[in-house]
Protein backbone atom coordinates (compact mmCIF):
# COMPACT_ATOMS: atom_id res chain seq x y z
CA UNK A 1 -18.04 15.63 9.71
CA UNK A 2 -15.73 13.43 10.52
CA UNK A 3 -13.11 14.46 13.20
CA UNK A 4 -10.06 13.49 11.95
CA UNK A 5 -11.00 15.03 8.76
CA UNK A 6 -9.18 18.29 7.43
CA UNK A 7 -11.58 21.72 7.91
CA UNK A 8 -10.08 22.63 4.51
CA UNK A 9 -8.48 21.14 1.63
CA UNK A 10 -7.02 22.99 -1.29
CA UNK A 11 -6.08 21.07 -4.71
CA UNK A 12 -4.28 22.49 -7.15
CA UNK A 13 -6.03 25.83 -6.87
CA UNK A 14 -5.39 28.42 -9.77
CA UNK A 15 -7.07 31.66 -10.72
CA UNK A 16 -5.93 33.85 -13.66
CA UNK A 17 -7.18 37.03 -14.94
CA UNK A 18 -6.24 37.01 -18.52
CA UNK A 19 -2.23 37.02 -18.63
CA UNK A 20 -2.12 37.06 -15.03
CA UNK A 21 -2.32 34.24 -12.88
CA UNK A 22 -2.60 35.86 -8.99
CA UNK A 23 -2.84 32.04 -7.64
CA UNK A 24 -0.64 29.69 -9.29
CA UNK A 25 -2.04 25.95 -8.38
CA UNK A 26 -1.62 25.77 -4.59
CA UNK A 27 -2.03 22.80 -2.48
CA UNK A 28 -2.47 22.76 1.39
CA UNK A 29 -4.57 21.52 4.39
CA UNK A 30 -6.31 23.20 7.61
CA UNK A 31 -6.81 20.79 10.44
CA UNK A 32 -9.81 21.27 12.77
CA UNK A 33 -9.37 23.28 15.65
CA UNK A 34 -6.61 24.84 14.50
CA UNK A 35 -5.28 28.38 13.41
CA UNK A 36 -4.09 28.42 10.18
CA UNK A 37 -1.95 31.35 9.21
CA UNK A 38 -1.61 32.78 5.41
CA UNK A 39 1.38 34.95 5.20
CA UNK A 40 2.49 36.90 2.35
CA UNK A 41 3.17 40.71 1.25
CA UNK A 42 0.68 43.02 -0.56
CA UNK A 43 -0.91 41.05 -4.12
CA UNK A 44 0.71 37.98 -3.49
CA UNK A 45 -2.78 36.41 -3.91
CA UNK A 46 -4.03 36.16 -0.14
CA UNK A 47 -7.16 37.66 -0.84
CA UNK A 48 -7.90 36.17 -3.81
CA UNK A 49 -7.01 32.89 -2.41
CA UNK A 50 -9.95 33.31 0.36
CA UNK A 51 -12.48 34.54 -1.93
CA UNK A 52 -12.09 31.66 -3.62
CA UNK A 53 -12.35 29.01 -0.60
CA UNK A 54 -15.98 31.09 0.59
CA UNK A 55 -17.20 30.55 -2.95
CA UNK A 56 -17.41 34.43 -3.71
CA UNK A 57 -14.93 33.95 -7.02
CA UNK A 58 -15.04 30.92 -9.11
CA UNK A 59 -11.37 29.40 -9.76
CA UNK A 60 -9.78 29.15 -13.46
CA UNK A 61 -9.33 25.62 -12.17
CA UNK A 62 -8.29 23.15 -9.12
CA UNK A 63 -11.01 22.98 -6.57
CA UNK A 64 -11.18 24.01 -2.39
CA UNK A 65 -13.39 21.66 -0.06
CA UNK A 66 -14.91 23.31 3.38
CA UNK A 67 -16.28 20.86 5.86
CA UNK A 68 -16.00 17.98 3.39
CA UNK A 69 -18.24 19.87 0.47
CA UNK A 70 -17.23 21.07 -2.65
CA UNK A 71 -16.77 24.58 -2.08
CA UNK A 72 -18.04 25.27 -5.77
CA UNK A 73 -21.00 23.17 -6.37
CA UNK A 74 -22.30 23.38 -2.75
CA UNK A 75 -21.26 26.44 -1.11
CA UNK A 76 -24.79 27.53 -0.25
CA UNK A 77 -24.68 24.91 2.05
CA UNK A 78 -21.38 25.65 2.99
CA UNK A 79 -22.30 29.33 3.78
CA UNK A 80 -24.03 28.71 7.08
CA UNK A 81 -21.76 26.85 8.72
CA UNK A 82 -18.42 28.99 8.32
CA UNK A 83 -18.29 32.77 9.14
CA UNK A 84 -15.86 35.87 6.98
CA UNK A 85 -14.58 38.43 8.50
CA UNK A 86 -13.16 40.75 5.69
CA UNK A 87 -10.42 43.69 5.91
CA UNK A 88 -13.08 45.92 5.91
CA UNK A 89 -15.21 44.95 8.65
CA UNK A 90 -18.50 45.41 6.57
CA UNK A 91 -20.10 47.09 9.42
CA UNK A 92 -22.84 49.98 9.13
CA UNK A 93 -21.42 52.89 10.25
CA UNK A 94 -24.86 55.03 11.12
CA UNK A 95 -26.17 51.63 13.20
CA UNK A 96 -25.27 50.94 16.67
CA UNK A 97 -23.37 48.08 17.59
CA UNK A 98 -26.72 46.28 18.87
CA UNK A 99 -28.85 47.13 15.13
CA UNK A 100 -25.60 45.39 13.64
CA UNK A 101 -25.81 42.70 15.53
CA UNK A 102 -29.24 42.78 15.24
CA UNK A 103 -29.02 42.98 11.36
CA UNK A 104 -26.78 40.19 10.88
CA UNK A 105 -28.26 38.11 13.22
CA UNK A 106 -31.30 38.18 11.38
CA UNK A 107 -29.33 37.68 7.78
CA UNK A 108 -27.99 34.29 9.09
CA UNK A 109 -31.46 33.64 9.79
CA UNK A 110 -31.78 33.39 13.76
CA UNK A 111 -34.74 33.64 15.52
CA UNK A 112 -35.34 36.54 17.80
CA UNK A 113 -35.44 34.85 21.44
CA UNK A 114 -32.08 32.67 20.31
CA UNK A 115 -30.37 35.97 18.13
CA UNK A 116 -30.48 37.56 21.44
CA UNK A 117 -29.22 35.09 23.81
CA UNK A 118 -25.89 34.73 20.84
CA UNK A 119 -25.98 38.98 20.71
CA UNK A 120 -25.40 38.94 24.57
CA UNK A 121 -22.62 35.90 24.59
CA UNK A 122 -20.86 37.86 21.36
CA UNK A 123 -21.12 41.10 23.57
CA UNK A 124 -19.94 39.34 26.61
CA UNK A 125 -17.12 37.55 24.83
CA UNK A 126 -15.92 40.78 23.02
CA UNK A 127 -16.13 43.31 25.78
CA UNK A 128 -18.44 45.38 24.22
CA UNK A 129 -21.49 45.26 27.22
CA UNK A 130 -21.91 49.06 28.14
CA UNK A 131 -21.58 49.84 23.70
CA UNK A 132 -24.47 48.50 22.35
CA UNK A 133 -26.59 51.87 21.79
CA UNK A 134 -22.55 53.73 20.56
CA UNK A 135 -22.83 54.52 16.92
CA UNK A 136 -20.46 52.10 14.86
CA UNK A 137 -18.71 55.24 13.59
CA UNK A 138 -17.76 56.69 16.63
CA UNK A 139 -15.67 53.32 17.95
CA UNK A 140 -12.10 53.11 17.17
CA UNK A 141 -10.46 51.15 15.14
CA UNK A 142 -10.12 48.03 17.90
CA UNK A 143 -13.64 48.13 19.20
CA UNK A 144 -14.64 47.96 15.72
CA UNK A 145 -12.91 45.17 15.40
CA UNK A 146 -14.37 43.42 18.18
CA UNK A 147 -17.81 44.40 16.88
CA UNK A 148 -17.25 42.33 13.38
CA UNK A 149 -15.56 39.65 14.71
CA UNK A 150 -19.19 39.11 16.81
CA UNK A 151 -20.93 39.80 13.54
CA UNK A 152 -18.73 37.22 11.79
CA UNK A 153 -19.45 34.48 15.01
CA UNK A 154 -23.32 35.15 15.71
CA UNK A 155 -24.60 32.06 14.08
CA UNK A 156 -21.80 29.83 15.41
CA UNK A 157 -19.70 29.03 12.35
CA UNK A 158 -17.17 25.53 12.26
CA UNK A 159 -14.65 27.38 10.31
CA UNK A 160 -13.65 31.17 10.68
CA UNK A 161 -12.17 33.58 7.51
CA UNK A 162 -10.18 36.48 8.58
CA UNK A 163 -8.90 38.37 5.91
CA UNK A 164 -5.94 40.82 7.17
CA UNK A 165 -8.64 41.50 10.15
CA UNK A 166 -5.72 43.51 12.27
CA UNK A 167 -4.85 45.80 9.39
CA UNK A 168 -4.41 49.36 10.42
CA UNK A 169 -5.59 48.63 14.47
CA UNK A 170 -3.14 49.53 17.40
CA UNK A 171 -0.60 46.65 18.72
CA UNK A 172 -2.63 46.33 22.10
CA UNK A 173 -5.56 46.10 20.26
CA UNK A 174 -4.09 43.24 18.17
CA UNK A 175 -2.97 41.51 21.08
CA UNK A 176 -6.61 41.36 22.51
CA UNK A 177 -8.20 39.99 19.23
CA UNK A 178 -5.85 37.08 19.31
CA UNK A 179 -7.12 36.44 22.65
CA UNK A 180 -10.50 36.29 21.49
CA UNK A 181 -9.26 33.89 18.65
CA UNK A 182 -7.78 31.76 21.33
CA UNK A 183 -11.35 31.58 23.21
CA UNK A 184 -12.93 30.49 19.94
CA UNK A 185 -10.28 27.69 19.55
CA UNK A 186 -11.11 26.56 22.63
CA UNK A 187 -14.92 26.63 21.74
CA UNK A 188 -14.21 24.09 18.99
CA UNK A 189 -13.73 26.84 16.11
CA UNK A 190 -10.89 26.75 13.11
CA UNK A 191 -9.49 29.66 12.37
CA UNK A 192 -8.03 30.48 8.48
CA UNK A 193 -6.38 33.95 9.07
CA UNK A 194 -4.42 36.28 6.62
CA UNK A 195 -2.07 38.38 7.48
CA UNK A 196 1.66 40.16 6.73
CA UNK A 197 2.62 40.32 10.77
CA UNK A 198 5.29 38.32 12.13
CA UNK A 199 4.33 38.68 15.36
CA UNK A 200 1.09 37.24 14.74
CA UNK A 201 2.29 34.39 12.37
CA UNK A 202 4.15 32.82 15.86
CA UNK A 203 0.86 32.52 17.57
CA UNK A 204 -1.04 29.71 14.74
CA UNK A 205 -0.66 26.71 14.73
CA UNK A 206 0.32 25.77 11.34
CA UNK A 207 1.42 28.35 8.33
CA UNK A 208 1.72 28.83 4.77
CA UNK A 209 3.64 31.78 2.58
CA UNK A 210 2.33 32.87 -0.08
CA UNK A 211 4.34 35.34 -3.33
CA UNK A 212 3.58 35.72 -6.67
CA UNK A 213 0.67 33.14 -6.48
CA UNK A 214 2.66 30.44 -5.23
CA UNK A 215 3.17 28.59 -1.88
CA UNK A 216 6.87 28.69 -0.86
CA UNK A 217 6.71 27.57 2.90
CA UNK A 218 3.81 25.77 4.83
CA UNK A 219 4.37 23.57 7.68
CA UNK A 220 4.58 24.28 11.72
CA UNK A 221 6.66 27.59 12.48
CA UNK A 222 10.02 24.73 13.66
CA UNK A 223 9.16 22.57 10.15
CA UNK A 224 9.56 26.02 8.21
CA UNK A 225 12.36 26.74 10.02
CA UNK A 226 13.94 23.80 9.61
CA UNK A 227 13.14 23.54 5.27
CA UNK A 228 13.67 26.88 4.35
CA UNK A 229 16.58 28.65 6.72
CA UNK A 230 20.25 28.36 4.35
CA UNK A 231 22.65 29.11 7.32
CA UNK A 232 22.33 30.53 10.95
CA UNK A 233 21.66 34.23 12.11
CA UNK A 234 24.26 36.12 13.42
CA UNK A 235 22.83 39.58 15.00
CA UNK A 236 25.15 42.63 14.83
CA UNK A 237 24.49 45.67 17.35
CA UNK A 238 26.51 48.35 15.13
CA UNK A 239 27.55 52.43 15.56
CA UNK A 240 25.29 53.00 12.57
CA UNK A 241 23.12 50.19 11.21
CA UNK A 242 21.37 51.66 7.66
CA UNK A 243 25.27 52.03 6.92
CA UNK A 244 26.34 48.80 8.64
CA UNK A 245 24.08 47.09 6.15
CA UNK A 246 25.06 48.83 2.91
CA UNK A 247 28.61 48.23 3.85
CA UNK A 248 27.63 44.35 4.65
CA UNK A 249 25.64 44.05 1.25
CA UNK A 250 28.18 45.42 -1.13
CA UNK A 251 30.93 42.79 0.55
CA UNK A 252 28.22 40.19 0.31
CA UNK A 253 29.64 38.16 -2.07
CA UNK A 254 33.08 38.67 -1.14
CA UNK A 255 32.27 37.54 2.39
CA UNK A 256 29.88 34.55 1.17
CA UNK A 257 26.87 35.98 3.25
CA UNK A 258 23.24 34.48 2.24
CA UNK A 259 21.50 37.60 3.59
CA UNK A 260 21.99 40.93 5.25
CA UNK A 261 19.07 42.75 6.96
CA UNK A 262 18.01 45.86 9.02
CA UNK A 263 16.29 45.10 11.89
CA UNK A 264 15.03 48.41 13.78
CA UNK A 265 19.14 49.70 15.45
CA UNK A 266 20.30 45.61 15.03
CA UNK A 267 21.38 43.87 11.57
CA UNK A 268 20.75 40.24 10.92
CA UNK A 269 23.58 38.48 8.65
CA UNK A 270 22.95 34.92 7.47
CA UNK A 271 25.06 32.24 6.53
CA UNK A 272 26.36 28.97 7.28
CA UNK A 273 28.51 28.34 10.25
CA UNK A 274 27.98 31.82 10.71
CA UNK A 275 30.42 32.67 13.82
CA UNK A 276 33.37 31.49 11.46
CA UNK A 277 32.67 34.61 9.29
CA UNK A 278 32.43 37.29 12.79
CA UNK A 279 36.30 38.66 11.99
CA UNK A 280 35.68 38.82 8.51
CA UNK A 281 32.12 41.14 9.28
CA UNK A 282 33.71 42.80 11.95
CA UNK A 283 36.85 43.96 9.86
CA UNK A 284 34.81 44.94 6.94
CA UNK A 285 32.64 47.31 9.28
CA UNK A 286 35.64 49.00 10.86
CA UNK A 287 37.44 49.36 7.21
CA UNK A 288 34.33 51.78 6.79
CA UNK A 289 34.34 53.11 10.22
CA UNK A 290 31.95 51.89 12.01
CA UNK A 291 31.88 49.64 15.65
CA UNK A 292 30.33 46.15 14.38
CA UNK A 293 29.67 46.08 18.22
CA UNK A 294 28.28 43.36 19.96
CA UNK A 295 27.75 40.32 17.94
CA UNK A 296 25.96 36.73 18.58
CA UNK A 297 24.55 33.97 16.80
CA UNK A 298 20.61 33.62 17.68
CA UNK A 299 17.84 31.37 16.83
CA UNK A 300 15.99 32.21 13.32
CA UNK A 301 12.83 34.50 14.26
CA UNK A 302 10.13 34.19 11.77
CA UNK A 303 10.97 37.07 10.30
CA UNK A 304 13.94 35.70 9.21
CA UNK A 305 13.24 32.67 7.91
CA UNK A 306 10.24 34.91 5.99
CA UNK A 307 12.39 36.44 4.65
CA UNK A 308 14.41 33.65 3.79
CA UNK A 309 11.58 32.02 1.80
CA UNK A 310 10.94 35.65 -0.08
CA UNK A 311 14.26 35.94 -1.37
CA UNK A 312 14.20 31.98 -2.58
């Protein structure tokens, strides 16, 4: 394959079932070498939308290329050379993480002496030397992790799936798979990756936001930023910040804000030239009695501009 040529290329992809159309003719690109990141809330069509590109569900029409093949005449030969992790893990439970690697080495079709020269670089790279003979079962949820992501790279895929593979595992255990994603990047690997957080959406290279079937941002994290923010952030550190932003949202009009939202004790305000609307917020919050307290103007954060995109 030539170098310079995409990983992935998506044209026009749809898929309906009956009425509903879950992915509504989406266009985009995944460079080699790259982490692609596919953002987007619960059933915006993420899932169906990477089914599709391994081949597993046939689209109502448009058409997905992997490695320069036709992903739907030709992904038996596609099928070798990319590896899926899914939300799930498919691990066996009752094996040990050496008969899983063990079984799926053997379903990619490796032969014994080289399987176990890529089960002990898997188990090197993923930390897992000193597990091999646990019981799948009895590994939290991070470790378990670990264990399909060497499943998913035994046979030494070009192009990685990861469908929401950090769902429901512990932030530090998050952090450490992204290393390992890092390692494969450096090994030559692209990396397609769904997911819903933030935090990990600022570590790929490239992104794309999905809702309702449709692609509403896709770009580099600063391109994004740049297309889809309508104002600048101004971040409020109020007395009372659930009430700060009801109080903010029912003047929202009146005060010509884009957006109000809660972040954790702080509230995020949007709108253009932002700091010229500070008395205004800050009057508004003390008419209902509460401190608007320390207030600045601050980059976008993804989140933001996510949330930006949603509400478009």
């Amino acid at each position: 394959m030539n170098s310079t040529q995409p990983a992935i290329t998506v044209t026009n992809l749809t898929k309906r079932f009956g009425d509903f159309t879950a992915v509504n003719g989406i266009d985009f690109e995944v460079r080699r070498g790259e982490i692609f990141g596919f953002l987007g809330p619960n059933g915006s069509g993420k899932t169906t939308t990477i089914r599709m590109m391994l081949g597993l569900m046939a689209p109502t029409s448009g058409s997905v290329e992997v490695l320069g093949m036709k992903v739907d005449g030709e992904a038996r030969d596609i099928r070798p050379r990319v590896g899926y992790m899914s939300q799930r893990f498919s691990l066996y439970n009752d094996l040990t993480v050496l008969q899983n690697l063990n079984f799926y080495g053997a379903a990619y079709g490796l032969s014994n002496s080289d399987l176990q020269t890529r089960i002990k670089d898997a188990l090197a790279m993923a930390g897992l030397e000193g597990r091999e003979n646990n019981k799948t079962k009895d590994l939290s949820g991070g470790w378990r992790q670990r264990l399909a992501l060497s499943a998913a790279i035994l046979h030494r895929p070009e192009v990685l799936f990861l469908d929401e593979p950090t769902a429901g595992v512990d932030p530090l255990s998050r952090r450490a798979f992204w290393g390992l994603l890092y390692h494969l990047i450096a090994e030559g690997i692209t990396v397609f990756v769904t997911t819903h957080y933030m935090d990990e959406a600022e570590h790929c290279h490239r992104l794309a936001f999905i809702q309702h079937g449709d692609i509403i941002a896709y770009g580099t994290e600063d391109e994004i930023k740049s297309k889809t923010m309508r104002g600048e952030v101004l971040e409020l550190e109020p007395s009372d910040a659930p009430q700060a932003v009801k109080v903010l949202r029912a003047a929202q009009k009146k005060l010509s804000l884009e957006e109000v939202e809660l972040y954790g004790a702080l509230v995020h305000v949007v709108a253009p030239n932002v700091k010229e609307h500070q008395p205004a917020i800050k009057k508004e919050l003390k008419d209902a009695g509460i401190d608007a307290g320390q207030m600045s103007v601050i980059e976008p954060s993804l989140e933001d501009v996510f949330i930006s995109a949603m509400k478009k």
